[in-house]
C-alpha atoms as a PDB file:
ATOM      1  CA  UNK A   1      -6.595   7.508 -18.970  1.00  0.00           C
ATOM      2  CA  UNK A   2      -2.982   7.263 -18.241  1.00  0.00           C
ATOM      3  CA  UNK A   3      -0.158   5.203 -16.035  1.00  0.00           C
ATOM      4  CA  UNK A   4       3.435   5.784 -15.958  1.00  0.00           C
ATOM      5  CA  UNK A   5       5.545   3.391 -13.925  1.00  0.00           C
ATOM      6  CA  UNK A   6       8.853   4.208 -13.895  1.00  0.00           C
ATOM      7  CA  UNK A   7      11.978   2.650 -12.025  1.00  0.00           C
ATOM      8  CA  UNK A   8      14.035   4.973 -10.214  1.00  0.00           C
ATOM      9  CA  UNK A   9      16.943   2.845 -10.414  1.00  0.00           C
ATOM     10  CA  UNK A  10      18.018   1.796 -14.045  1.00  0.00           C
ATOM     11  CA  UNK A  11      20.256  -0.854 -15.340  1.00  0.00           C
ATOM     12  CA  UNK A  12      23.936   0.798 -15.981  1.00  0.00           C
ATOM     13  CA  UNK A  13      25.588   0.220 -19.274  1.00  0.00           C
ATOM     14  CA  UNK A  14      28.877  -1.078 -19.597  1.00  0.00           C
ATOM     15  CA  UNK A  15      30.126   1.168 -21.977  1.00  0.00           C
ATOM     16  CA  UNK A  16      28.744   4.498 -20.813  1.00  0.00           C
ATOM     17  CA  UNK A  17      28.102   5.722 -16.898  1.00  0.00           C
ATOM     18  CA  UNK A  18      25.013   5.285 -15.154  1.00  0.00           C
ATOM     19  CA  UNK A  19      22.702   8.055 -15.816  1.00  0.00           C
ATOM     20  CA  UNK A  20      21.451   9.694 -12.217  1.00  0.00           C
ATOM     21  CA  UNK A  21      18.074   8.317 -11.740  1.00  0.00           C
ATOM     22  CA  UNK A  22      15.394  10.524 -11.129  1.00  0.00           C
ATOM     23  CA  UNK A  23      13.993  11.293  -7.704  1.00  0.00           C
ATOM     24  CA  UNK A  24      11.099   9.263  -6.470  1.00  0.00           C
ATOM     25  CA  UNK A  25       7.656  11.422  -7.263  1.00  0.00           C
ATOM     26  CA  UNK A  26       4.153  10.666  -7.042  1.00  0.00           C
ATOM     27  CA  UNK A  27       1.355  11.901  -9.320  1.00  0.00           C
ATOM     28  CA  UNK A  28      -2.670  11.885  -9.833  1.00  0.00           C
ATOM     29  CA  UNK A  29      -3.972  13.722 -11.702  1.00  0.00           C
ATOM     30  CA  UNK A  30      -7.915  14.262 -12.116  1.00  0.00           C
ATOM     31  CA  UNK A  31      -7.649  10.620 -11.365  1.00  0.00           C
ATOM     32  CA  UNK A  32     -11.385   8.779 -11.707  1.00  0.00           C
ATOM     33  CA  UNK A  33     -12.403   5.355 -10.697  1.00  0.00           C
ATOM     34  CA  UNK A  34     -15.311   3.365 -11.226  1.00  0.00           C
ATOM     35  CA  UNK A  35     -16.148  -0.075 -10.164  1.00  0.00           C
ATOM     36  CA  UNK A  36     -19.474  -1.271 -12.741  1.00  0.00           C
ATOM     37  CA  UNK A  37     -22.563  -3.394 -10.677  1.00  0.00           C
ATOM     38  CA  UNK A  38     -23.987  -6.121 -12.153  1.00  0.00           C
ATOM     39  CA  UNK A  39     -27.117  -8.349 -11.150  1.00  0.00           C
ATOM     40  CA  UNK A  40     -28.156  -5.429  -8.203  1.00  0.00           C
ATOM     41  CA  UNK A  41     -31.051  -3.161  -8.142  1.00  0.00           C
ATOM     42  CA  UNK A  42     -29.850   0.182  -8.535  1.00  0.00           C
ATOM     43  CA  UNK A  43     -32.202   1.609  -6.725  1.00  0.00           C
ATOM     44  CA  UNK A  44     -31.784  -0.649  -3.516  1.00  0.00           C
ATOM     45  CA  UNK A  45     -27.917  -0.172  -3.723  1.00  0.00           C
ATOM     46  CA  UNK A  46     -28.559   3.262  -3.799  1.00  0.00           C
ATOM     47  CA  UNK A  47     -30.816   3.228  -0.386  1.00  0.00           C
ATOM     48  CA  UNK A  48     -27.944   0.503   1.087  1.00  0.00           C
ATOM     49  CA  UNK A  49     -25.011   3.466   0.151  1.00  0.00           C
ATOM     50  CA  UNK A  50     -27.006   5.727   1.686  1.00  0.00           C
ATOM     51  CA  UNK A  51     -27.902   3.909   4.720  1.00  0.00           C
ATOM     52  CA  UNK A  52     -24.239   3.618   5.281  1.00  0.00           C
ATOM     53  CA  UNK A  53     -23.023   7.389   4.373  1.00  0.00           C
ATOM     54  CA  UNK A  54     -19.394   6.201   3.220  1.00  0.00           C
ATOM     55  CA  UNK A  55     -18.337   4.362   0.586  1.00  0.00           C
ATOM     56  CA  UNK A  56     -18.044   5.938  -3.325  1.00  0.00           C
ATOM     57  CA  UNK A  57     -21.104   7.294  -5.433  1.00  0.00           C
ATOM     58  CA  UNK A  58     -23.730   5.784  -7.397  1.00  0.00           C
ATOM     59  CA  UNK A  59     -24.485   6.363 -10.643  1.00  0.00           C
ATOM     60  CA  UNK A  60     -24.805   5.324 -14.798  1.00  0.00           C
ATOM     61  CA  UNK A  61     -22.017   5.495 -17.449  1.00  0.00           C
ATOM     62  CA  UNK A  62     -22.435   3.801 -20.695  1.00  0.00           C
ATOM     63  CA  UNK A  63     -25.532   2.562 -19.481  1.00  0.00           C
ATOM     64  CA  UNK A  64     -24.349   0.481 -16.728  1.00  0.00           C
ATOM     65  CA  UNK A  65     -24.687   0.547 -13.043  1.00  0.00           C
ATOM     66  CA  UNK A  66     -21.284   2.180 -11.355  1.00  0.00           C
ATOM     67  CA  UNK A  67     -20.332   2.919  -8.134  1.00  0.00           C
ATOM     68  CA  UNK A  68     -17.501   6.045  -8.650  1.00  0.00           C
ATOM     69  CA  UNK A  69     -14.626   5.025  -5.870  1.00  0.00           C
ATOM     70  CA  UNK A  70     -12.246   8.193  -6.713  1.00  0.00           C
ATOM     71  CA  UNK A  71     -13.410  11.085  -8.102  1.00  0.00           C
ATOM     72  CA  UNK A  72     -11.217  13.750 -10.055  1.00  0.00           C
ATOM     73  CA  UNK A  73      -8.337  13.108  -7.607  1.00  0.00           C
ATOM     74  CA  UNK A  74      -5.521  15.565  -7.527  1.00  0.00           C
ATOM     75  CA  UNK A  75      -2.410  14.469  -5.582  1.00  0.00           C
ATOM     76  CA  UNK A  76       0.990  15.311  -6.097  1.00  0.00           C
ATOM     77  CA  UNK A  77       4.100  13.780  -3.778  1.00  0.00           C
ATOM     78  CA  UNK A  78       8.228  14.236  -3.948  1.00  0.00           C
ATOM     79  CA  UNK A  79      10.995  12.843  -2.000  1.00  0.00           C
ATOM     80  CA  UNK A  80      10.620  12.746   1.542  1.00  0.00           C
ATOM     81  CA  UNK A  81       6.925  13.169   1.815  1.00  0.00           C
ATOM     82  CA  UNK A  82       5.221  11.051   4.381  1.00  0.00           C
ATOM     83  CA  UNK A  83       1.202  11.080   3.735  1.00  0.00           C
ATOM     84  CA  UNK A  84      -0.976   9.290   5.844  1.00  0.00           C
ATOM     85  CA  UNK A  85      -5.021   9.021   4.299  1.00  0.00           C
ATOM     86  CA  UNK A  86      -7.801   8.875   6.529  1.00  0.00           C
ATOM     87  CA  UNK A  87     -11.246   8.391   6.829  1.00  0.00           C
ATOM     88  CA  UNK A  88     -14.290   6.041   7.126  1.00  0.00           C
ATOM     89  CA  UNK A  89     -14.235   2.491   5.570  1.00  0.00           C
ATOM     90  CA  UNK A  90     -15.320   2.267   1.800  1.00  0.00           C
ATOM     91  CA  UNK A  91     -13.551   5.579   1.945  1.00  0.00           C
ATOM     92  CA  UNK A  92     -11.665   5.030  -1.143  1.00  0.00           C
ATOM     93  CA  UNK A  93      -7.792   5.276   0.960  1.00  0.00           C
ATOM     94  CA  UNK A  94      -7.635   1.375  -0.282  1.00  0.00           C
ATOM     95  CA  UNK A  95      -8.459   1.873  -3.642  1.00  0.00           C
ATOM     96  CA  UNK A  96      -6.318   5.014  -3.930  1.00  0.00           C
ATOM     97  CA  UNK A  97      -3.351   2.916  -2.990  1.00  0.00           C
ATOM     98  CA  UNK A  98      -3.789   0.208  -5.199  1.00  0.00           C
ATOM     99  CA  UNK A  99      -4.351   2.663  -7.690  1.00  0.00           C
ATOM    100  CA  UNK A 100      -1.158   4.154  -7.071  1.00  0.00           C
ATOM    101  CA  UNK A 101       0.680   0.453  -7.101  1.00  0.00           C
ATOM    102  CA  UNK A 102      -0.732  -0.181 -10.448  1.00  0.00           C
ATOM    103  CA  UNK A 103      -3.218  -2.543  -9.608  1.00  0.00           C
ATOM    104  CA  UNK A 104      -6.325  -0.354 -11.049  1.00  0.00           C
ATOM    105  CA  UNK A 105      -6.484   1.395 -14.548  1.00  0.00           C
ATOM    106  CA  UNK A 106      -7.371   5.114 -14.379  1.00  0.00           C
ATOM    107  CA  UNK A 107     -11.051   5.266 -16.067  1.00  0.00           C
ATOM    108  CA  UNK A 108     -10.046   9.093 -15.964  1.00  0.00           C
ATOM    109  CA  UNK A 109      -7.331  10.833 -15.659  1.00  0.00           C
ATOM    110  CA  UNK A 110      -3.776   9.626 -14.742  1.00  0.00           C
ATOM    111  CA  UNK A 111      -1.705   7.923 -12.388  1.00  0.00           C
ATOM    112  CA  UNK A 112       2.652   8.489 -12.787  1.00  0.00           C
ATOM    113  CA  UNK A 113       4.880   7.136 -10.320  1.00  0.00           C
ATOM    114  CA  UNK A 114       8.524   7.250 -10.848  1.00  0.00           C
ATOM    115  CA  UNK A 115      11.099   4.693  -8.293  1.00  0.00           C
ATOM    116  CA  UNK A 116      10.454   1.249  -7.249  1.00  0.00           C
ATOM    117  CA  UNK A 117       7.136   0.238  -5.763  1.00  0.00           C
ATOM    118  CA  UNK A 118       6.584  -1.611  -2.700  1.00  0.00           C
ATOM    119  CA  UNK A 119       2.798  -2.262  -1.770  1.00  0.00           C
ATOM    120  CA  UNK A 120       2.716  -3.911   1.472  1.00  0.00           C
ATOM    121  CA  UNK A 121      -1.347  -3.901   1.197  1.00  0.00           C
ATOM    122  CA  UNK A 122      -2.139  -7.598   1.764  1.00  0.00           C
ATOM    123  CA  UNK A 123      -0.552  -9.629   4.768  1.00  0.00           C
ATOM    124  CA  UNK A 124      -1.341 -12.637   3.130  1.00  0.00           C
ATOM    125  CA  UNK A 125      -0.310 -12.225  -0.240  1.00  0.00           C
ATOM    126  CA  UNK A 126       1.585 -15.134  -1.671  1.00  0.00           C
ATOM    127  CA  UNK A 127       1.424 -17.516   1.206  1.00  0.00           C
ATOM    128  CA  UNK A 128       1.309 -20.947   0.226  1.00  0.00           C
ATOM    129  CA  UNK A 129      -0.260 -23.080   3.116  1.00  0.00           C
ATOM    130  CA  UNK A 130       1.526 -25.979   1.838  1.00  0.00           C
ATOM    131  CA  UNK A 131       4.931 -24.718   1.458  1.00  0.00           C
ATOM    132  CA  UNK A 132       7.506 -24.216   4.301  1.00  0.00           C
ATOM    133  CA  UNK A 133       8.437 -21.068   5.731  1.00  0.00           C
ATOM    134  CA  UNK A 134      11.657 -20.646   4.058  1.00  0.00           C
ATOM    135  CA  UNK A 135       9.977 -20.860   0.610  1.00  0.00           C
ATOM    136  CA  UNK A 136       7.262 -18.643   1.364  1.00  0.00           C
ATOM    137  CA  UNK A 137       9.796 -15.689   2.200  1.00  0.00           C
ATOM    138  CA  UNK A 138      11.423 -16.873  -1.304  1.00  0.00           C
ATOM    139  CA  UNK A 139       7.466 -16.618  -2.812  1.00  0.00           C
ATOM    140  CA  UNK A 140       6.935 -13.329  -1.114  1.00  0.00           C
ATOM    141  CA  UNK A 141      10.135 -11.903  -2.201  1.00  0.00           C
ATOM    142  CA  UNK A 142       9.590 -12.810  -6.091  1.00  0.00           C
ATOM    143  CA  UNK A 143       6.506 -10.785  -5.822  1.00  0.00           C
ATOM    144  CA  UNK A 144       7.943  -8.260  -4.052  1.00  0.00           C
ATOM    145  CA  UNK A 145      10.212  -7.806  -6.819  1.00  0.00           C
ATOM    146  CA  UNK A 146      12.947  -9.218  -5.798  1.00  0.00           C
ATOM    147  CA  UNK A 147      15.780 -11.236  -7.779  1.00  0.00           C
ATOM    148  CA  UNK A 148      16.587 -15.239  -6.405  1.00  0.00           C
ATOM    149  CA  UNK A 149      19.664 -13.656  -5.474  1.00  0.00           C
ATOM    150  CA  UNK A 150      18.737 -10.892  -3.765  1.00  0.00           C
ATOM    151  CA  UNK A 151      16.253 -12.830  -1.615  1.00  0.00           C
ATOM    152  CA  UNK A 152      18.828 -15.621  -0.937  1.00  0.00           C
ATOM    153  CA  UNK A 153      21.102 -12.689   0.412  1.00  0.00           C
ATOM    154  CA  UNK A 154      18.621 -11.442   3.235  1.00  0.00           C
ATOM    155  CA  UNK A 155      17.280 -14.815   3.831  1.00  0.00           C
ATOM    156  CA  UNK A 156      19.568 -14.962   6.952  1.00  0.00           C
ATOM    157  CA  UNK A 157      17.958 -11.717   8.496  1.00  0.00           C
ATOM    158  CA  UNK A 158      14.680 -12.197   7.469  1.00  0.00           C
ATOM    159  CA  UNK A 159      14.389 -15.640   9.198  1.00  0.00           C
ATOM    160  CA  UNK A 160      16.108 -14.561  12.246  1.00  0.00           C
ATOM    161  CA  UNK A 161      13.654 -11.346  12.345  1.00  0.00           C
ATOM    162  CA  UNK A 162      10.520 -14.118  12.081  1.00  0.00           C
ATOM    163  CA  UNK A 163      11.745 -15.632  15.325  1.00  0.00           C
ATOM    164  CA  UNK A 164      10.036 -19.159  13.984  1.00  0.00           C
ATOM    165  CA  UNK A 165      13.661 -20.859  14.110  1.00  0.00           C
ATOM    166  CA  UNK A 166      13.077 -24.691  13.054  1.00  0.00           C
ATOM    167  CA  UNK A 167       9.733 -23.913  12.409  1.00  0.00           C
ATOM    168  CA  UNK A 168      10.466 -22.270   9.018  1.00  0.00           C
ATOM    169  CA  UNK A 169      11.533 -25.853   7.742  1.00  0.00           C
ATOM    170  CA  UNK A 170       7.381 -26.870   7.998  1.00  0.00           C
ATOM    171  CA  UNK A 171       4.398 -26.235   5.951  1.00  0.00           C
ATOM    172  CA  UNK A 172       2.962 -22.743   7.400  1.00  0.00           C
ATOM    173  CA  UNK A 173      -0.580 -24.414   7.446  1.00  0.00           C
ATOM    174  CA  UNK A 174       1.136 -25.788  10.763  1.00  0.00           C
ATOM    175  CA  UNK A 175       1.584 -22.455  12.170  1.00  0.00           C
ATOM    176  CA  UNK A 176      -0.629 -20.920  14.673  1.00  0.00           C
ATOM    177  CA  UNK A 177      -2.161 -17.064  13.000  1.00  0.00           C
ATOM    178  CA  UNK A 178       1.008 -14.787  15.414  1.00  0.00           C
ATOM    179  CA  UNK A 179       3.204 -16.980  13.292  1.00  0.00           C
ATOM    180  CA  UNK A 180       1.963 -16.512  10.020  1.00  0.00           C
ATOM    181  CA  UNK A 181       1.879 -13.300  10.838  1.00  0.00           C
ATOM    182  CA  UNK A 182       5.861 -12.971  11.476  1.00  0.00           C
ATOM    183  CA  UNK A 183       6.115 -15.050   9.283  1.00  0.00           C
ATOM    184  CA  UNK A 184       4.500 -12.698   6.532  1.00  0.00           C
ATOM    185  CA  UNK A 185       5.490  -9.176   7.979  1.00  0.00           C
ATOM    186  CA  UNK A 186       9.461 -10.206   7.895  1.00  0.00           C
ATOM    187  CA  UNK A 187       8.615 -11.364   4.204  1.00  0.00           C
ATOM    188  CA  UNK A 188       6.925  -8.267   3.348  1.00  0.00           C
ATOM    189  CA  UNK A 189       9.223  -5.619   4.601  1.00  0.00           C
ATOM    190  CA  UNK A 190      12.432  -7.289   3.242  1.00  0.00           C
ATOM    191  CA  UNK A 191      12.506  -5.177   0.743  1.00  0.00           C
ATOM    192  CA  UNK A 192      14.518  -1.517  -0.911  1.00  0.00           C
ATOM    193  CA  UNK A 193      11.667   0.887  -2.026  1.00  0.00           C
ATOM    194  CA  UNK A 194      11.779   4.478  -3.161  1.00  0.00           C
ATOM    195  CA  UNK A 195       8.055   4.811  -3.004  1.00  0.00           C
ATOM    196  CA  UNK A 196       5.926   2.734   0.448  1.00  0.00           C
ATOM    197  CA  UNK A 197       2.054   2.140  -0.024  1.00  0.00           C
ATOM    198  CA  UNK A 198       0.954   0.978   2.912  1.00  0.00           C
ATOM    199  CA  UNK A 199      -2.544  -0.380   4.594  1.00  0.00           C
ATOM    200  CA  UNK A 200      -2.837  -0.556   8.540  1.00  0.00           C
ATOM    201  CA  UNK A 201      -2.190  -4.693   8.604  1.00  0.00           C
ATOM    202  CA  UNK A 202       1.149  -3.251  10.012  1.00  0.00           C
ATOM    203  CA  UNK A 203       0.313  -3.915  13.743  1.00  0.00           C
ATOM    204  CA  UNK A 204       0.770  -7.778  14.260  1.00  0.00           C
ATOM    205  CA  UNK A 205       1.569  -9.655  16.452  1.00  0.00           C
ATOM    206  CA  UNK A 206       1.849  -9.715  20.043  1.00  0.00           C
ATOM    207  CA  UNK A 207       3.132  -6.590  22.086  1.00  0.00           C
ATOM    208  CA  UNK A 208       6.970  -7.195  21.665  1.00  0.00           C
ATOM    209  CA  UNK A 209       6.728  -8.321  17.962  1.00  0.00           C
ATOM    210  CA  UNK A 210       4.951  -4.950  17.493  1.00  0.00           C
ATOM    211  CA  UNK A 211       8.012  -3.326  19.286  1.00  0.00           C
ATOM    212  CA  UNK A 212      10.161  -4.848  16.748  1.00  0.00           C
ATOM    213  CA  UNK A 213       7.800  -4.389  13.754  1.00  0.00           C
ATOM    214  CA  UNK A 214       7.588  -0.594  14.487  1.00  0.00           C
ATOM    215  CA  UNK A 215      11.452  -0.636  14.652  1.00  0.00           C
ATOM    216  CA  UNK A 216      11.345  -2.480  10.859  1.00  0.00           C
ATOM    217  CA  UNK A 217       9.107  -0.536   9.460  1.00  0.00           C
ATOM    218  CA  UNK A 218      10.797   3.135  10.873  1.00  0.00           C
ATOM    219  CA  UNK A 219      14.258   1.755   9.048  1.00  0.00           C
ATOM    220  CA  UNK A 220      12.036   0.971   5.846  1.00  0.00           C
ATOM    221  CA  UNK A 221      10.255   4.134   5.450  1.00  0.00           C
ATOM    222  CA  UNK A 222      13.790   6.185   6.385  1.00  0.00           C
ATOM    223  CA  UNK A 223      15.387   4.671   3.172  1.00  0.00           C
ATOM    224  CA  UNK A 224      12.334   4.986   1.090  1.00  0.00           C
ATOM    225  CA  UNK A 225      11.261   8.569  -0.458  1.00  0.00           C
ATOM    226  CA  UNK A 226       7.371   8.605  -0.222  1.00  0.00           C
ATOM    227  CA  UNK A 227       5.625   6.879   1.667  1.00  0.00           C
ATOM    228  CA  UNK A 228       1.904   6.695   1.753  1.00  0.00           C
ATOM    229  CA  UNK A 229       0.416   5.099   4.932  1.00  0.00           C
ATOM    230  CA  UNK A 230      -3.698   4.613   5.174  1.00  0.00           C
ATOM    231  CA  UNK A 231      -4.856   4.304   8.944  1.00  0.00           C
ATOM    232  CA  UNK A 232      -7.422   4.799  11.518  1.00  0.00           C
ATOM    233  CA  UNK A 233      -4.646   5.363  14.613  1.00  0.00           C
ATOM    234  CA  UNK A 234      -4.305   8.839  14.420  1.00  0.00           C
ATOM    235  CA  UNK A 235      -1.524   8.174  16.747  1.00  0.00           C
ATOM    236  CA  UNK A 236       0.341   5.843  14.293  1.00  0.00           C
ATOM    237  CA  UNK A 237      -0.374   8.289  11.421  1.00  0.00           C
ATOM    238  CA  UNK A 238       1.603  11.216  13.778  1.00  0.00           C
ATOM    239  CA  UNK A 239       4.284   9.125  14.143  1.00  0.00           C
ATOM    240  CA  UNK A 240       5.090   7.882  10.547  1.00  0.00           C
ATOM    241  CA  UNK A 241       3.330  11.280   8.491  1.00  0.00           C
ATOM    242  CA  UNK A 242       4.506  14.779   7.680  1.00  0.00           C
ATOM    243  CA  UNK A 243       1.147  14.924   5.585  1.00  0.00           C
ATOM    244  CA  UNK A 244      -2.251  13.601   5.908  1.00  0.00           C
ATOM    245  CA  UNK A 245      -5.190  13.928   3.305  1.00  0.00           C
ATOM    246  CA  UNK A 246      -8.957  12.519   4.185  1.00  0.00           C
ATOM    247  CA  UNK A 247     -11.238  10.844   2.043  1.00  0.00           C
ATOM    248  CA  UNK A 248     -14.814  10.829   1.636  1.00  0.00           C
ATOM    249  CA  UNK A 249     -16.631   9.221  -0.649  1.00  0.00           C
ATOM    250  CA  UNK A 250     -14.199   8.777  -3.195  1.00  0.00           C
ATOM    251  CA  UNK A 251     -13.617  12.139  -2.798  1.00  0.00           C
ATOM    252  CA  UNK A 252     -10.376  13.857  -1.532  1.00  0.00           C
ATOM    253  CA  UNK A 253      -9.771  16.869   0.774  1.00  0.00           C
ATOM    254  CA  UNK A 254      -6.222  18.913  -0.307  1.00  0.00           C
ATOM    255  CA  UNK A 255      -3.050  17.299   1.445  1.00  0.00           C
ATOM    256  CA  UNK A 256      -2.386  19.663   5.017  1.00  0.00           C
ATOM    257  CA  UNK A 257       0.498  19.105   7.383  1.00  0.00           C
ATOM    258  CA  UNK A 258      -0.058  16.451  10.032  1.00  0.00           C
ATOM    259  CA  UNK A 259       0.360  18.855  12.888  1.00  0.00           C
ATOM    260  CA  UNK A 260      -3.368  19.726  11.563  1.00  0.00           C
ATOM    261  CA  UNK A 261      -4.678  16.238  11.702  1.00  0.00           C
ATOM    262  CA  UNK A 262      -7.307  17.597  14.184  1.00  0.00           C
ATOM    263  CA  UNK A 263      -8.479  20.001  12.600  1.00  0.00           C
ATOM    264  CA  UNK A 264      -9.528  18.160   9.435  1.00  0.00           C
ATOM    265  CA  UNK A 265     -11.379  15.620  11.778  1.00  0.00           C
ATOM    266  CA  UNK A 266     -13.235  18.001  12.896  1.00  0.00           C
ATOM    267  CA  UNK A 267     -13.726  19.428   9.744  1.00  0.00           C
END
C-alpha cells in the first residue's frame, strides 16, 4: 500500500528561484479498502448487506470479519477535471473521498495526490459550541490549513459572507442550525485549493443563502484544478462536472463524460 501527498505549491528559496510546481493530478491505483467487523455474526451481517443491496462486500482476510468498501479502484485525474461520483448510499463515493484526502490508508494499492487538499466533507468539523463565531472561522481555518495570518487576512470577507454580524461575537451554541450553517460553509470554503473533495452538505441554508453559496463555491472550484464532487442531484452534478463515475458496492464503473450521466443510470 502506498500514499503520496504532495504540495503543489513549495516554499521558494532565497538564494535560488522558485522551482515551477507541478500541476495538480490525482491518482488510484488498484486502490483496496477494507473496514474489519468485530463482535457481529458474519453470517447475519451478511443477510443485513444483502437485504440492503448497497454498501461494500463481505468477506475474511487474516481471519477476521471485513467488509471490502473499495475494491481494485483505478482512477486517474489532471488539471481541470471536474468528476462528480454517484450512486446509492454505502456506495463507497464517501470513503473514496476520504481516501483521496488522506484520511484512510490504502490496504491495497495506492493513493498519490499532488497540490493542496481541501476536503470540505464534514459541515461540522471543528465547531466548538462554546467558542464565538469569530474563533470558530479561526478553528476551521487552522484545519483547513491555513496560517494565523492568512486566516486573519480573509476574516473580513468571511464574516461579512456569514451574514451573522454581532452575532459572531457569541458562543455558536446560541445560534439557531441556518446559522451554524453560514456560519460553517463561509469557514469551510475560505480557502485556495488545487485539488476540491467534496460531499453534498453544500446546499444550506435557506433559498437566498443557497444563491450565494452556489456563487462561492463556482469561484472556488474555478481556481482549483480537480475537483471531485459526490452527489445525488444529478442536476447539481451537471452543473459543477465535466466527468462523472458511479459506484457500486465498493466497486467503480470507468470515468465517462457528464453529458452521459443518463446513460450510466440506466446502466
Amino acid at each position: 500500500m502506498k500514499r503520496v501527498l504532495t504540495p503543489v505549491r513549495p516554499q521558494p528559496s532565497l538564494a535560488a528561484a522558485p522551482a515551477k510546481a507541478p500541476p495538480a493530478s490525482v491518482s488510484c491505483r488498484d486502490l483496496t479498502l477494507r473496514f474489519p467487523v468485530y463482535g457481529v455474526d458474519a453470517k447475519s451481517l451478511k443477510k443485513s448487506l444483502a437485504a440492503v443491496t448497497v454498501g461494500g462486500r463481505l468477506g475474511r482476510h487474516a481471519g477476521v470479519t471485513e467488509v471490502q468498501a473499495i475494491s481494485d479502484l483505478n482512477l486517474e485525474l489532471k488539471a481541470g477535471d471536474r468528476l462528480g461520483l454517484i450512486g446509492h448510499n454505502g456506495s463507497g463515493k464517501t470513503t473514496l473521498l476520504r481516501a483521496l484526502s488522506g484520511a484512510y490508508e490504502p490496504d491495497e494499492g495506492e493513493v498519490e495526490v499532488h497540490g493542496r487538499i481541501a476536503a470540505l466533507l464534514d459541515l461540522n468539523l471543528g465547531i466548538d459550541p462554546s467558542a464565538s463565531g469569530y474563533d470558530n472561522i479561526r478553528l476551521r481555518g487552522r484545519i483547513s490549513g491555513l496560517s494565523s495570518r492568512e486566516i486573519e487576512a480573509r476574516m473580513d470577507e468571511i464574516a461579512e459572507f456569514t451574514g451573522l454580524g454581532p452575532f459572531l461575537a457569541m458562543p455558536v451554541k446560541t445560534y439557531s442550525a441556518g446559522m451554524q450553517a453560514r456560519l460553517a460553509f463561509a469557514a469551510a470554503t475560505a480557502v485556495e485549493a488545487d485539488v476540491i473533495l467534496m460531499d453534498e452538505w453544500i446546499a444550506v441554508g435557506d433559498s437566498d443563502f443557497k444563491k450565494l453559496a452556489h456563487k462561492r463555491l463556482l469561484k472556488l472550484v474555478e481556481r482549483a484544478g480537480i475537483l471531485v464532487l459526490a452527489s445525488h442531484d444529478h442536476n447539481l452534478l451537471k452543473l459543477y462536472c465535466n466527468k462523472v463515475m458511479r459506484m457500486e458496492g465498493g466497486v467503480a464503473s470507468p470515468v465517462t463524460d457528464i453529458r452521459k450521466l443518463g446513460d450510466l443510470l440506466a446502466a
